[in-house]
C-alpha atoms as a PDB file:
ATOM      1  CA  UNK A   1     117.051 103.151  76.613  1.00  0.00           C
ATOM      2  CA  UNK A   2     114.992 100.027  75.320  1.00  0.00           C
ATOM      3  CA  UNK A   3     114.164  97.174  76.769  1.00  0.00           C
ATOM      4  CA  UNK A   4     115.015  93.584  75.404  1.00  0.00           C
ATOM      5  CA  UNK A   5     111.514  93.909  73.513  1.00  0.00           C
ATOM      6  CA  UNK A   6     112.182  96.794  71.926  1.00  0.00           C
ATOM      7  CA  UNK A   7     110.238  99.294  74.097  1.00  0.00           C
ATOM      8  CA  UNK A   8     111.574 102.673  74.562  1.00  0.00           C
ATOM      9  CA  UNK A   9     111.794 103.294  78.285  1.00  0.00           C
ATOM     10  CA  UNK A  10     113.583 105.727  80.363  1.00  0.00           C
ATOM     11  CA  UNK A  11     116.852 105.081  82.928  1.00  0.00           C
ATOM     12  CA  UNK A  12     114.901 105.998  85.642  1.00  0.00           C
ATOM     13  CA  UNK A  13     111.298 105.945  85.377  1.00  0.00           C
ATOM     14  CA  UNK A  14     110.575 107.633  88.733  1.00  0.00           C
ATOM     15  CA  UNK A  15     113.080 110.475  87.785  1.00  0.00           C
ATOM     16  CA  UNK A  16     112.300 112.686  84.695  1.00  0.00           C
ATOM     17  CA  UNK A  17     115.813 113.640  83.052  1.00  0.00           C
ATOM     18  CA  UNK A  18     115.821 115.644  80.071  1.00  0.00           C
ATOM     19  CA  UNK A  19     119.605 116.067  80.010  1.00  0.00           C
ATOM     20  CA  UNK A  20     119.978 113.658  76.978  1.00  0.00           C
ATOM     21  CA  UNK A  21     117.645 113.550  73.627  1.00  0.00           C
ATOM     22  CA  UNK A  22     116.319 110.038  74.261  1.00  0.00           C
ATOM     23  CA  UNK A  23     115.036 110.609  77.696  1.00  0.00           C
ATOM     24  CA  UNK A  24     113.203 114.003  76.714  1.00  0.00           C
ATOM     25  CA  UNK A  25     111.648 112.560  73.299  1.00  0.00           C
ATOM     26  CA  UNK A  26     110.892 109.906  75.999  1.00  0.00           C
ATOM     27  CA  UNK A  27     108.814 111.607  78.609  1.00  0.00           C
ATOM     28  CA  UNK A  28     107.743 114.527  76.259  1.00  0.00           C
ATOM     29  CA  UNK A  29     105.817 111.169  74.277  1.00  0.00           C
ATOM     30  CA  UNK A  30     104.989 109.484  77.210  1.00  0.00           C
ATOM     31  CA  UNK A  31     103.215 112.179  79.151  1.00  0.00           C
ATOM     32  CA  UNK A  32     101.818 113.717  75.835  1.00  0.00           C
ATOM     33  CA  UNK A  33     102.980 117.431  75.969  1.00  0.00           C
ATOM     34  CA  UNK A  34     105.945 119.544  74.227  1.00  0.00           C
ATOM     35  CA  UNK A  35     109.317 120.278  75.506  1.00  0.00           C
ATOM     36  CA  UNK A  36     108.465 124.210  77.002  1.00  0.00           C
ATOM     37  CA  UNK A  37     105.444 122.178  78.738  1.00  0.00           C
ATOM     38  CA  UNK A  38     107.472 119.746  80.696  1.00  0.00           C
ATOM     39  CA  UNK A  39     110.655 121.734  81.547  1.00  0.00           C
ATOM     40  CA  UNK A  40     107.867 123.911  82.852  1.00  0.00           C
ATOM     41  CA  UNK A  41     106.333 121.260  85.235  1.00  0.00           C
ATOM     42  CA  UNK A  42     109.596 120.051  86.213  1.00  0.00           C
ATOM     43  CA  UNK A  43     110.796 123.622  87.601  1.00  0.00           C
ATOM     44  CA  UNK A  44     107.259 123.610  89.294  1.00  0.00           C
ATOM     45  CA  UNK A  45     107.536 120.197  90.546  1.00  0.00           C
ATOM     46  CA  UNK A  46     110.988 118.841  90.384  1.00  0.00           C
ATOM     47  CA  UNK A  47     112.056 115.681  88.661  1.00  0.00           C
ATOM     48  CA  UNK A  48     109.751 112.936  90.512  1.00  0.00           C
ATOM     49  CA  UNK A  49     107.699 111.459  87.317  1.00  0.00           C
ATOM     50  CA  UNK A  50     104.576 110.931  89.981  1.00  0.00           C
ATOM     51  CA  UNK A  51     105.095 114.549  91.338  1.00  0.00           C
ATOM     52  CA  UNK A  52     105.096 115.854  87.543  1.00  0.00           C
ATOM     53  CA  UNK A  53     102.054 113.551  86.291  1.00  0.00           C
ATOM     54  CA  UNK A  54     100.040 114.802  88.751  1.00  0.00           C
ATOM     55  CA  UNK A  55     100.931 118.483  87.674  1.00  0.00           C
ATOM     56  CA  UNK A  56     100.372 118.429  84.796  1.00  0.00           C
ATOM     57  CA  UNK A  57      96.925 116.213  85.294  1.00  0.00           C
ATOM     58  CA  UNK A  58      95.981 119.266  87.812  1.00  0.00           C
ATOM     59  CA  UNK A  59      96.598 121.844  84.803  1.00  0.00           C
ATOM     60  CA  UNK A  60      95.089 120.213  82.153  1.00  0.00           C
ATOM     61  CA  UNK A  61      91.802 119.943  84.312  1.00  0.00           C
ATOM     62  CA  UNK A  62      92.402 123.661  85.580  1.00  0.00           C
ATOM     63  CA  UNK A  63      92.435 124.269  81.705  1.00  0.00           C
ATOM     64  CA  UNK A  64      89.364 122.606  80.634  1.00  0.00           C
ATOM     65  CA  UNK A  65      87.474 124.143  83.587  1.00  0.00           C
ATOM     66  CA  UNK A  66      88.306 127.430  82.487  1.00  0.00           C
END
């Protein structure tokens, strides 16, 4: 899960997977919320990592508006 740099980076970085401990530290850092918060989006959303950014963009702002 790292690139010849050194850089984490998912399997499939248009598919969120949370099935293995790299992957969810992965996404959980990389989209800046906990674990409840993304399995959340992803049964809202599914597993597309544009579908889920966007989510959770639209709740954050639905958040702060409040």
């Amino acid at each position: 899960m790292f690139d010849k740099e050194g850089e984490a980076r998912p399997r499939d970085p248009v598919h969120i997977q949370v099935d293995e401990p790299d992957e969810l530290a992965y996404w959980t850092e990389a989209l800046e919320v906990d674990e409840t918060t993304l399995r959340g989006a992803l049964q809202a959303v599914g597993f597309a990592a544009s579908d889920v950014r966007d989510y959770l963009s639209w709740r954050r702002a639905a958040t702060h508006a409040a």
